[in-house]
C-alpha atoms as a PDB file:
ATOM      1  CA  UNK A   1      67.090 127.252  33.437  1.00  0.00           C
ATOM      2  CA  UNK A   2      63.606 126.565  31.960  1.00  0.00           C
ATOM      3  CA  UNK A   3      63.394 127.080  28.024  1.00  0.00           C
ATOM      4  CA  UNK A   4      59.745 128.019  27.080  1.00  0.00           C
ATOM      5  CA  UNK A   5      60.109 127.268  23.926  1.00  0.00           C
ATOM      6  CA  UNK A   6      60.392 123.667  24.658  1.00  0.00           C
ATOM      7  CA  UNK A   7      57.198 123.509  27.404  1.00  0.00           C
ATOM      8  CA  UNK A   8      54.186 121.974  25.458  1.00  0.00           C
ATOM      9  CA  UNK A   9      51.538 124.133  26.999  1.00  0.00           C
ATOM     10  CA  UNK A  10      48.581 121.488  27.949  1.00  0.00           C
ATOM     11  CA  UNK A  11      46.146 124.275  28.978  1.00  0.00           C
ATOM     12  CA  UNK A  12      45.988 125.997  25.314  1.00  0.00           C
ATOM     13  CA  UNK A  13      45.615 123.205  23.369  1.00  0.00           C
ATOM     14  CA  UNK A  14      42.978 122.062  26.623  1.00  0.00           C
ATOM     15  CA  UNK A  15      40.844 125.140  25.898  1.00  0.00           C
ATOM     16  CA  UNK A  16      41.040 124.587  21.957  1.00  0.00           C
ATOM     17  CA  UNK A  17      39.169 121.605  23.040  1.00  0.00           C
ATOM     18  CA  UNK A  18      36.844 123.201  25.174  1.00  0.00           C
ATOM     19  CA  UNK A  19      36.053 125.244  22.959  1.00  0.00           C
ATOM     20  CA  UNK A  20      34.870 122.821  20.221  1.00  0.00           C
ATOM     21  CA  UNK A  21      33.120 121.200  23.099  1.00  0.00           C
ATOM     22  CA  UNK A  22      31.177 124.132  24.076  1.00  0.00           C
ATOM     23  CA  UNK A  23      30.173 124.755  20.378  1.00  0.00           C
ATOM     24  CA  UNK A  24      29.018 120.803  19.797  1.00  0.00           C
ATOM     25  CA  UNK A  25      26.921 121.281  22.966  1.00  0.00           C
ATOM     26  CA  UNK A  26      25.405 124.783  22.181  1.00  0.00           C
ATOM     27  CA  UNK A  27      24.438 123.259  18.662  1.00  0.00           C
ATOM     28  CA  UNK A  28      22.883 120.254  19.953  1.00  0.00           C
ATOM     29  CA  UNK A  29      21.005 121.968  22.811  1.00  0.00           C
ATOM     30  CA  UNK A  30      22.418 118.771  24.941  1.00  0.00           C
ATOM     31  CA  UNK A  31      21.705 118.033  28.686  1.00  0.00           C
ATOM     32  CA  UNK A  32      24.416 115.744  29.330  1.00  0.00           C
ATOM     33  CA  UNK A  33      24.077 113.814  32.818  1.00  0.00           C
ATOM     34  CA  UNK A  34      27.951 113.069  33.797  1.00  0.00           C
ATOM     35  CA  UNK A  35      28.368 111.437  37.064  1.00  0.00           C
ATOM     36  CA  UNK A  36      31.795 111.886  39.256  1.00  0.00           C
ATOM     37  CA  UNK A  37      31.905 109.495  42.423  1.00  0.00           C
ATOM     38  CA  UNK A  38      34.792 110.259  45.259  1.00  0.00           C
ATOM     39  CA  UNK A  39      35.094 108.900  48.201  1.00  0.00           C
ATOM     40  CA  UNK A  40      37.724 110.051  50.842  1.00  0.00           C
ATOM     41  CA  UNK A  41      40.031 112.612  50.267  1.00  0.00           C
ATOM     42  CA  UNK A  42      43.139 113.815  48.710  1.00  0.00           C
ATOM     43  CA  UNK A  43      45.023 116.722  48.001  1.00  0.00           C
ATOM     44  CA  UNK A  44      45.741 115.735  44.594  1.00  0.00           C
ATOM     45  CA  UNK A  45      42.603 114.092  43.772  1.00  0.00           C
ATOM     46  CA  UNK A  46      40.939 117.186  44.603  1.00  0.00           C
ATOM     47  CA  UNK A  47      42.542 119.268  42.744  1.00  0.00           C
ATOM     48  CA  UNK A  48      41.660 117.400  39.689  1.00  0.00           C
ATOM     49  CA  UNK A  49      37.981 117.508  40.677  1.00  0.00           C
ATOM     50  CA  UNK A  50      37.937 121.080  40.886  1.00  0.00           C
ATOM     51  CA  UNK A  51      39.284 121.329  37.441  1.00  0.00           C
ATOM     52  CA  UNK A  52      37.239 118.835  36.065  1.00  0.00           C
ATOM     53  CA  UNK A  53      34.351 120.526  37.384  1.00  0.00           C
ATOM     54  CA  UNK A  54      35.502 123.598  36.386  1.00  0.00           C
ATOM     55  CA  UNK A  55      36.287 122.323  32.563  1.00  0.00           C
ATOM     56  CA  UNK A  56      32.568 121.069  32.527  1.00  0.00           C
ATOM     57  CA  UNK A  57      30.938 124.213  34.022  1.00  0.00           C
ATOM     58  CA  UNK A  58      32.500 126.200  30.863  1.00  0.00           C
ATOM     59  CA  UNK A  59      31.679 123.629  28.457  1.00  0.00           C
ATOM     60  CA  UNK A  60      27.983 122.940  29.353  1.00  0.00           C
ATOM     61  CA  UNK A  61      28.213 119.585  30.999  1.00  0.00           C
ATOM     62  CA  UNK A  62      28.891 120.215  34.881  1.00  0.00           C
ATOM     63  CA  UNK A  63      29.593 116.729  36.472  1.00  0.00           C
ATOM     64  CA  UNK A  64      27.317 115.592  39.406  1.00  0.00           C
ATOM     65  CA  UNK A  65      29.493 115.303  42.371  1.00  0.00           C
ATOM     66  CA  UNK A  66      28.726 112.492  44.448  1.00  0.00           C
ATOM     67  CA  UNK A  67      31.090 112.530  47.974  1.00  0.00           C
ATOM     68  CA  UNK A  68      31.274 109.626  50.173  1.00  0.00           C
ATOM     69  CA  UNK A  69      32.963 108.941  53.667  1.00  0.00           C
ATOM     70  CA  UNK A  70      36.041 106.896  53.469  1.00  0.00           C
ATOM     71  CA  UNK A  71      34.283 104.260  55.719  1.00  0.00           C
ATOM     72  CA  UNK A  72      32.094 103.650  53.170  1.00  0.00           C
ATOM     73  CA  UNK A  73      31.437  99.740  52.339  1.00  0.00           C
ATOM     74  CA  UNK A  74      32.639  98.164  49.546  1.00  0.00           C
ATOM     75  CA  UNK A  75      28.519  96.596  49.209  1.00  0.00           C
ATOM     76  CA  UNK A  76      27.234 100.046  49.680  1.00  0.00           C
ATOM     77  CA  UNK A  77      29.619 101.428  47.597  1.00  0.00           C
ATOM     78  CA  UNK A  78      28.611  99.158  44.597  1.00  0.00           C
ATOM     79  CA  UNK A  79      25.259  99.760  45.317  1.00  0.00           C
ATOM     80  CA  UNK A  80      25.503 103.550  45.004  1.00  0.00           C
ATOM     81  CA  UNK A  81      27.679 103.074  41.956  1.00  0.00           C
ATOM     82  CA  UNK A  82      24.316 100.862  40.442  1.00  0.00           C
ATOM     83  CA  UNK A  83      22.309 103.235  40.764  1.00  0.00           C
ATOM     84  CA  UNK A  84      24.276 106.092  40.270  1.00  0.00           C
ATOM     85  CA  UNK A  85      24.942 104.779  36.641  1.00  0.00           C
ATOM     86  CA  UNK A  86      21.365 103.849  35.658  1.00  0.00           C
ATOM     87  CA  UNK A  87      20.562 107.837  35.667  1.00  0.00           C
ATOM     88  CA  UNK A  88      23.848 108.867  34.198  1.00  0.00           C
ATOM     89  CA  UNK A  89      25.174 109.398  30.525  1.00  0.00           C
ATOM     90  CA  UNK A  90      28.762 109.102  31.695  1.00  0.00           C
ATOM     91  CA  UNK A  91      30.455 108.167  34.992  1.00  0.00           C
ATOM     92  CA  UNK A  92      33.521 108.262  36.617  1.00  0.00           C
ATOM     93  CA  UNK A  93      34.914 107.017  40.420  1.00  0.00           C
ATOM     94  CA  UNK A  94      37.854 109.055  41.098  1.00  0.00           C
ATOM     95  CA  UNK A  95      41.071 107.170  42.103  1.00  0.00           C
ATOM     96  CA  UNK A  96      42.544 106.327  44.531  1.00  0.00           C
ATOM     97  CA  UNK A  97      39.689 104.674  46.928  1.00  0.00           C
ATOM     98  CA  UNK A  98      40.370 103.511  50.215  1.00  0.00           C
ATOM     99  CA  UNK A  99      42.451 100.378  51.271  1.00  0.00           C
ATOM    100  CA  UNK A 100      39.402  98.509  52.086  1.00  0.00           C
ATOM    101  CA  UNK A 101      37.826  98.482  49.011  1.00  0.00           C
ATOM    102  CA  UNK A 102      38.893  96.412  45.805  1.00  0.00           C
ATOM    103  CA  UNK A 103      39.338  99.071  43.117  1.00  0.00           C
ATOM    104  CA  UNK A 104      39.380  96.417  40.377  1.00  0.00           C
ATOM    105  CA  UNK A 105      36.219  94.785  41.119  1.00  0.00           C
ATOM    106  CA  UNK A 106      34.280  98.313  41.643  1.00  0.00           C
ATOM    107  CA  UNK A 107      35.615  99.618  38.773  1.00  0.00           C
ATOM    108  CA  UNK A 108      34.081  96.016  36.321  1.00  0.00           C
ATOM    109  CA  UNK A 109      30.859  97.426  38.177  1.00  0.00           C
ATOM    110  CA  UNK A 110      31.207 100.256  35.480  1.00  0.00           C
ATOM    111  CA  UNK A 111      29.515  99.774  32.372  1.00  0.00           C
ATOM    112  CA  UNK A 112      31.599 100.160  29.380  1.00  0.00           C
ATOM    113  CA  UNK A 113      29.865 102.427  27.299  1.00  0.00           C
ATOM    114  CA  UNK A 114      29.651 105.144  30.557  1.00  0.00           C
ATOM    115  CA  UNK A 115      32.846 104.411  31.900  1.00  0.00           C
ATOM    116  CA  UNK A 116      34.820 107.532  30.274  1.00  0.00           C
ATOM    117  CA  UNK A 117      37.737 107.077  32.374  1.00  0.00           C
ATOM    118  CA  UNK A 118      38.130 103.456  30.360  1.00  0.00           C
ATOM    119  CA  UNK A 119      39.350 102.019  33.625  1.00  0.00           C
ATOM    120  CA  UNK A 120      37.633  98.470  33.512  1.00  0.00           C
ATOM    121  CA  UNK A 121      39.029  95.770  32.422  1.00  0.00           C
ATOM    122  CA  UNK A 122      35.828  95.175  29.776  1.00  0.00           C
ATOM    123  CA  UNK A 123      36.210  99.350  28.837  1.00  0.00           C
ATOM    124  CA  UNK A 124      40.102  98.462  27.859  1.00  0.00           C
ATOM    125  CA  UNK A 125      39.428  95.179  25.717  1.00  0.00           C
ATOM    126  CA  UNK A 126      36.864  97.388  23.996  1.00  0.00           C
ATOM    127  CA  UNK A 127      39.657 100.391  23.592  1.00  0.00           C
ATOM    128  CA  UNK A 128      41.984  97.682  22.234  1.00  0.00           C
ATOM    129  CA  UNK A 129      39.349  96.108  19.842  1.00  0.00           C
ATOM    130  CA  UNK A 130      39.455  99.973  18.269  1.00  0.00           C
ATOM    131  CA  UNK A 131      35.561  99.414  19.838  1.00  0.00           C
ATOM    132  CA  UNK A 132      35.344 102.150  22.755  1.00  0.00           C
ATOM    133  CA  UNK A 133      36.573 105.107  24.166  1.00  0.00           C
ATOM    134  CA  UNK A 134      40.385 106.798  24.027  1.00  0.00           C
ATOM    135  CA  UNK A 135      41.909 106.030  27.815  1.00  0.00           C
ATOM    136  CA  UNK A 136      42.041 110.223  28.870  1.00  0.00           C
ATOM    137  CA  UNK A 137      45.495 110.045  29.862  1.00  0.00           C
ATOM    138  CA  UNK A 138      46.609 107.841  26.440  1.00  0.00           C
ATOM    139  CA  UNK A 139      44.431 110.898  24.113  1.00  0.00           C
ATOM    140  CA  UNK A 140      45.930 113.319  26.463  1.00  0.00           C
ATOM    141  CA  UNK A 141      49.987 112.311  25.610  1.00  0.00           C
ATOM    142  CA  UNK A 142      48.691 112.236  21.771  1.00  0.00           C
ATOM    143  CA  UNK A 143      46.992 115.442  22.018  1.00  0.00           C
ATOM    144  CA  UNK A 144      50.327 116.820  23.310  1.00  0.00           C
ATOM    145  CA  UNK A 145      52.665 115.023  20.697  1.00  0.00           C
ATOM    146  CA  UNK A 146      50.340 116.446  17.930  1.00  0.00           C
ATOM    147  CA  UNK A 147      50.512 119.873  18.762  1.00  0.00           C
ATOM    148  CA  UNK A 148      53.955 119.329  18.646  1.00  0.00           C
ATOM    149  CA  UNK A 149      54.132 117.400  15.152  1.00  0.00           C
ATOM    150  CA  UNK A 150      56.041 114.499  16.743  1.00  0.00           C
ATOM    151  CA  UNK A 151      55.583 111.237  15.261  1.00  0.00           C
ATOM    152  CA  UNK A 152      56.203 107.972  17.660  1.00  0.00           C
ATOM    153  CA  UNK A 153      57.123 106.438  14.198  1.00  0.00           C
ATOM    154  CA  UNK A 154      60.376 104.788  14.257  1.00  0.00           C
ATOM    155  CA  UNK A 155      61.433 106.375  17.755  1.00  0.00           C
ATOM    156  CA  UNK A 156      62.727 104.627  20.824  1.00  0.00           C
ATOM    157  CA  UNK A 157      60.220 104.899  23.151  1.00  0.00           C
ATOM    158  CA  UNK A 158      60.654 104.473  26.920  1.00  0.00           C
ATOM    159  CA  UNK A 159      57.573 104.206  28.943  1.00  0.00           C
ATOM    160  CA  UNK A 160      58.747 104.706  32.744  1.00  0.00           C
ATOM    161  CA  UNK A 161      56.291 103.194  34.681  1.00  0.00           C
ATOM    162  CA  UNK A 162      53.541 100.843  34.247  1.00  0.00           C
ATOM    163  CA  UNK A 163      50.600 102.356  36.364  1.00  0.00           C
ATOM    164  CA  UNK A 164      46.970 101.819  35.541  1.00  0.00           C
ATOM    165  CA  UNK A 165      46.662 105.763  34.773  1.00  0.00           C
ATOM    166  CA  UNK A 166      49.551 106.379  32.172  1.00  0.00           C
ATOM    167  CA  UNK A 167      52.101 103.098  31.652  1.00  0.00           C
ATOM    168  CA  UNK A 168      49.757 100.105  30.673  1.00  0.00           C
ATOM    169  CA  UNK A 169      46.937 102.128  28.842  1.00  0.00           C
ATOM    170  CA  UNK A 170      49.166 103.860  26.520  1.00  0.00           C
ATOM    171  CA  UNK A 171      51.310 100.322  26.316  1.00  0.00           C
ATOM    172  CA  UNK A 172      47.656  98.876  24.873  1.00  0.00           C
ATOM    173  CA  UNK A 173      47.335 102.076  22.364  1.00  0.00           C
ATOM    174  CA  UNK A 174      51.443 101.325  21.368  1.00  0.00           C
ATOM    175  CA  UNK A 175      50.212  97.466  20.464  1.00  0.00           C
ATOM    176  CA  UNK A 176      47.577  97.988  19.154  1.00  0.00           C
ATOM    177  CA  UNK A 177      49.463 100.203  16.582  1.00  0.00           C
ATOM    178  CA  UNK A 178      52.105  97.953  16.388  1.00  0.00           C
ATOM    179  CA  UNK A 179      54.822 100.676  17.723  1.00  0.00           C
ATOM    180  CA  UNK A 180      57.686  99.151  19.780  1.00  0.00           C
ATOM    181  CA  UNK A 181      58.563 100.217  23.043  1.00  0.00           C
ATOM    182  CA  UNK A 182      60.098  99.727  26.112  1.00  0.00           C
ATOM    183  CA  UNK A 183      58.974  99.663  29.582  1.00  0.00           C
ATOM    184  CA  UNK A 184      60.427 100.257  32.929  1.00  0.00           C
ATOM    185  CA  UNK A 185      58.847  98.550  35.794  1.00  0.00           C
ATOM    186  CA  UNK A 186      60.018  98.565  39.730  1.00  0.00           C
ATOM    187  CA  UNK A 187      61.365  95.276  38.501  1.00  0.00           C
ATOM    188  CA  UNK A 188      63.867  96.993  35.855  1.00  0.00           C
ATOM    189  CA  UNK A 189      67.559  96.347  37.536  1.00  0.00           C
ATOM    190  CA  UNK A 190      69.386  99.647  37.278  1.00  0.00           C
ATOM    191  CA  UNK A 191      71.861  99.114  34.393  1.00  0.00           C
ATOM    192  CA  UNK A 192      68.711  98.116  32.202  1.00  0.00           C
ATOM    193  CA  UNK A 193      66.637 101.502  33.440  1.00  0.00           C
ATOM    194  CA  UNK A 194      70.129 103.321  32.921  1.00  0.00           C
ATOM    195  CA  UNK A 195      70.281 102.003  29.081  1.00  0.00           C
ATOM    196  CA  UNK A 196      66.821 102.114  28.491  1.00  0.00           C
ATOM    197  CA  UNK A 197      66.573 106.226  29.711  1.00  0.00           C
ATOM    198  CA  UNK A 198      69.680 107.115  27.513  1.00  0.00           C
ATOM    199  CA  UNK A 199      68.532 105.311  24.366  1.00  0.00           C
ATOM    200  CA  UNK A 200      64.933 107.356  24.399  1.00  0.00           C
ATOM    201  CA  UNK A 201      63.863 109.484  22.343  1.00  0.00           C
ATOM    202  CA  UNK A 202      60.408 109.734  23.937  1.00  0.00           C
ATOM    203  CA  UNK A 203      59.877 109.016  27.527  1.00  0.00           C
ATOM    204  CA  UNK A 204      56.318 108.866  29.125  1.00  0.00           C
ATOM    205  CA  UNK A 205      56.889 109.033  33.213  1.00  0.00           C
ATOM    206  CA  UNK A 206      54.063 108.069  35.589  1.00  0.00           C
ATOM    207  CA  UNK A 207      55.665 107.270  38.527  1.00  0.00           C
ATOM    208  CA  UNK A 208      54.338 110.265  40.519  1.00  0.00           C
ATOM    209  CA  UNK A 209      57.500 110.649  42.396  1.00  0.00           C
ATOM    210  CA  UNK A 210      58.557 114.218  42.436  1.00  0.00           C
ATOM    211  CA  UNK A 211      61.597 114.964  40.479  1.00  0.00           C
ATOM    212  CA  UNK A 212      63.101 110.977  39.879  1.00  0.00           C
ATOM    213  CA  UNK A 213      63.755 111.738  36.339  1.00  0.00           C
ATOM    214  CA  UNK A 214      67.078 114.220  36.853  1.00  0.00           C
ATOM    215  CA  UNK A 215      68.648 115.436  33.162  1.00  0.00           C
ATOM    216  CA  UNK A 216      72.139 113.278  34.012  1.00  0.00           C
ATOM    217  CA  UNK A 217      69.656 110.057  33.141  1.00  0.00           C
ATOM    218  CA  UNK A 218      68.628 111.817  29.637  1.00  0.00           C
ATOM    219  CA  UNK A 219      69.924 112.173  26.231  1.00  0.00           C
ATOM    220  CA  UNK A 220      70.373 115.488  24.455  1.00  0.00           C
ATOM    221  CA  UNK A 221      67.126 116.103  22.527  1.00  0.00           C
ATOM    222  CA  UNK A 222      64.655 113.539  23.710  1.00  0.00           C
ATOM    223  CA  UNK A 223      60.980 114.432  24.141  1.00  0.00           C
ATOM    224  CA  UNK A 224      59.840 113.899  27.627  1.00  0.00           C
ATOM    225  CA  UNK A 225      55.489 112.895  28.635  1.00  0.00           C
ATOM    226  CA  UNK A 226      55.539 113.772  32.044  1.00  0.00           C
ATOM    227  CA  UNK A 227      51.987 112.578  33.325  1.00  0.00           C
ATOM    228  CA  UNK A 228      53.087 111.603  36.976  1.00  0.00           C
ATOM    229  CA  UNK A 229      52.154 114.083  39.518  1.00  0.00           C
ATOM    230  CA  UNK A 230      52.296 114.282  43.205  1.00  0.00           C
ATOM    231  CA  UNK A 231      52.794 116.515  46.170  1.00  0.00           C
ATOM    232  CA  UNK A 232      56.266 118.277  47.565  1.00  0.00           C
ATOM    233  CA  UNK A 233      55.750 121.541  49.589  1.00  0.00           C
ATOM    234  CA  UNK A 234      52.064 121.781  49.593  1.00  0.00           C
ATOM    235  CA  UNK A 235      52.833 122.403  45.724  1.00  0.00           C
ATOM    236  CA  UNK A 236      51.811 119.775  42.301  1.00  0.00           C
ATOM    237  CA  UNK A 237      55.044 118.510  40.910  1.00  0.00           C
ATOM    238  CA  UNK A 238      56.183 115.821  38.208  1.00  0.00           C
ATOM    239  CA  UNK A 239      58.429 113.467  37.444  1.00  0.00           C
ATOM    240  CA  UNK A 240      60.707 115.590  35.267  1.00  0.00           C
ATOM    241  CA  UNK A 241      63.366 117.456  37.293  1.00  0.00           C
ATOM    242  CA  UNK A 242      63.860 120.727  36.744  1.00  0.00           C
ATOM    243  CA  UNK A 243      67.621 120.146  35.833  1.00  0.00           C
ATOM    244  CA  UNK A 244      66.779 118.140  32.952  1.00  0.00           C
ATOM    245  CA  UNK A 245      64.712 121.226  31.073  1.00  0.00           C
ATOM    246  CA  UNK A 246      67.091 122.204  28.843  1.00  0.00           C
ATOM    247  CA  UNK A 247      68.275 118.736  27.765  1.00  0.00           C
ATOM    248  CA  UNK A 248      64.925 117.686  26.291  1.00  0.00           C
ATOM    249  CA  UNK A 249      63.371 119.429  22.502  1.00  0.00           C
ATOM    250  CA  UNK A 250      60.297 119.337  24.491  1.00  0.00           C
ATOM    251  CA  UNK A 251      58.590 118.590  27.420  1.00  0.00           C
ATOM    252  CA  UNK A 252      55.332 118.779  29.010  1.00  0.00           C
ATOM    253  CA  UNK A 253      55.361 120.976  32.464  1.00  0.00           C
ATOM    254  CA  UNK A 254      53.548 119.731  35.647  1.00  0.00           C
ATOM    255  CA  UNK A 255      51.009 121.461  36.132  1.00  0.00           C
ATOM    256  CA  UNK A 256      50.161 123.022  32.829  1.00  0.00           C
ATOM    257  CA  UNK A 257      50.732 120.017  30.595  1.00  0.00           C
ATOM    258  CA  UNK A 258      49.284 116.469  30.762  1.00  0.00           C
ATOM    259  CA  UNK A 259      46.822 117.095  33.691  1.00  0.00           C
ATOM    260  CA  UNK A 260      44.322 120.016  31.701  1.00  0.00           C
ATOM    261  CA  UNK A 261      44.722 117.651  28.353  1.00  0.00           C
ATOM    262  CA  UNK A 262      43.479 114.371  29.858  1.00  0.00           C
ATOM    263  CA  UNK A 263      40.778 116.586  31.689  1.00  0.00           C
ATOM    264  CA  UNK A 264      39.827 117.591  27.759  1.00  0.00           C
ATOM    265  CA  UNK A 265      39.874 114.312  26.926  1.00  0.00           C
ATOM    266  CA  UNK A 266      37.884 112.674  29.438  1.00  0.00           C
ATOM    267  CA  UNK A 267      34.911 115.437  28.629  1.00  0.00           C
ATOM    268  CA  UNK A 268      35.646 114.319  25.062  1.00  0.00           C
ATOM    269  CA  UNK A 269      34.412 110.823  25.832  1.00  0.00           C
ATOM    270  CA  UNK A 270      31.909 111.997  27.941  1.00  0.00           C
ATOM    271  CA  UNK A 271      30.441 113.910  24.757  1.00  0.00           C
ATOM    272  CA  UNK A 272      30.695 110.638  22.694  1.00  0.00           C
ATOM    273  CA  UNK A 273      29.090 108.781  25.539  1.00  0.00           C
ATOM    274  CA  UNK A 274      26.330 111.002  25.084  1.00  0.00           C
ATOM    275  CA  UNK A 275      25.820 110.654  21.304  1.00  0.00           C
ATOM    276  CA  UNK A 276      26.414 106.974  21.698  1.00  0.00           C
ATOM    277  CA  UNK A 277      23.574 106.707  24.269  1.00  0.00           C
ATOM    278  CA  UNK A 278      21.370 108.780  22.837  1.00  0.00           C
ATOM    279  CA  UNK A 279      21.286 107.388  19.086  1.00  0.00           C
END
């Protein structure tokens, strides 16, 4: 049974921020030019574009939508991306892109100070350096622990999974602050992922499997980040299973939780991208 009390509800604190947002760009009178590149498609990713085009229509910066084929070139693709980001503020290429193309190397292609989604290697080093902007997914989990007063001060934290989305980024943010923490990788033999899960008292998941993390791997108490989503049943699930509700102090529901609070915090570095590039 599902405890509301314990849910941290993502989409209020989401439209707390969309409303600042709307008031910041009302008072500057701002035309903010954000791009959004996908190519392919996705359930999943689509959802997110709808909301993230959504978020921006109510806020007053509407991304540009730019839709390629999945047979798209990885040269063309570059090309587009070139020019795409010489006429925008802020841009973003939507994950995941097709097997033929090298998401690393299209993603360098990025220029730091427009690449929102801080998802090149040069945008990271800056984030570490305390230089550029918040990874959305890393403000997103702090956004949530805030509203919750939770400190990751002297806690054992367990981050399970080490995806470019949720496990590394936030692992930079955790060094960078010098907070220790552990990780569990596909490498992590089961005893160690056993010990690891029971000694937490914070877990960030981003596996995206639905439902790995039952409540029999959990201690009594422990706050649970679940950013991983996927699909099961035509429906968006997370990691967290429901059996393990009532064994956390809190939790973050999928969807309602991490997905509207890293949409708020991408359009949150899009708005600094803006001020940046137009001082």
């Amino acid at each position: 049974m599902e405890s509301n009390g314990k849910r941290i509800d993502g989409r209020a604190i989401a439209r707390r921020i969309q409303e600042e947002l709307t008031n910041k760009a009302r008072e500057n009178d701002v035309h903010v030019l954000f791009s959004l590149i996908m190519v392919g498609e996705d359930p999943v990713t689509e959802n997110f574009v709808r909301y993230k085009m959504r978020f921006g229509e109510k806020v007053g910066i509407t991304p540009i939508l730019f839709r390629f084929s999945s047979s798209l070139s990885q040269e063309e693709f570059i090309s587009q991306i070139g020019s795409i980001g010489e006429r925008s503020d802020a841009l973003i290429v939507q994950l995941p892109l097709p097997q033929h193309i090298d998401t690393d190397f299209v993603l360098s292609q990025i220029p730091s100070e427009k690449d929102v989604d801080v998802l090149s290697q040069e945008a990271l080093s800056r984030f570490v350096e305390g230089k550029g902007f918040f990874p959305p997914v890393t403000k997103a989990i702090l956004h949530a622990l805030k509203a919750k007063g939770i400190s990751l001060k002297g806690k054992s934290i367990v981050l399970y999974g080490y995806g470019k989305l949720v496990g590394k980024p936030f692992s930079l943010y955790l060094e960078r602050e010098g907070i220790p923490f552990s990780v569990i990788r596909s490498t992590t033999n089961d005893e160690e992922k056993r010990t690891f899960l029971k000694g937490a008292d914070i877990i960030v998941s981003g596996i995206g499997i639905p439902g790995i993390l039952k409540g029999e791997e959990i201690k009594e108490g422990v706050v649970v980040i679940d950013a991983g989503t996927s699909e099961s049943g035509g429906s968006v699930v997370g990691d967290l299973h429901p059996d393990a509700y009532e064994k956390t102090s809190f939790y973050t529901p999928v969807p309602g939780g991490i997905g509207p609070l890293t949409i708020a915090s991408l359009f949150e570095n899009v708005w600094e991208a803006w001020k940046r590039n137009s001082e």
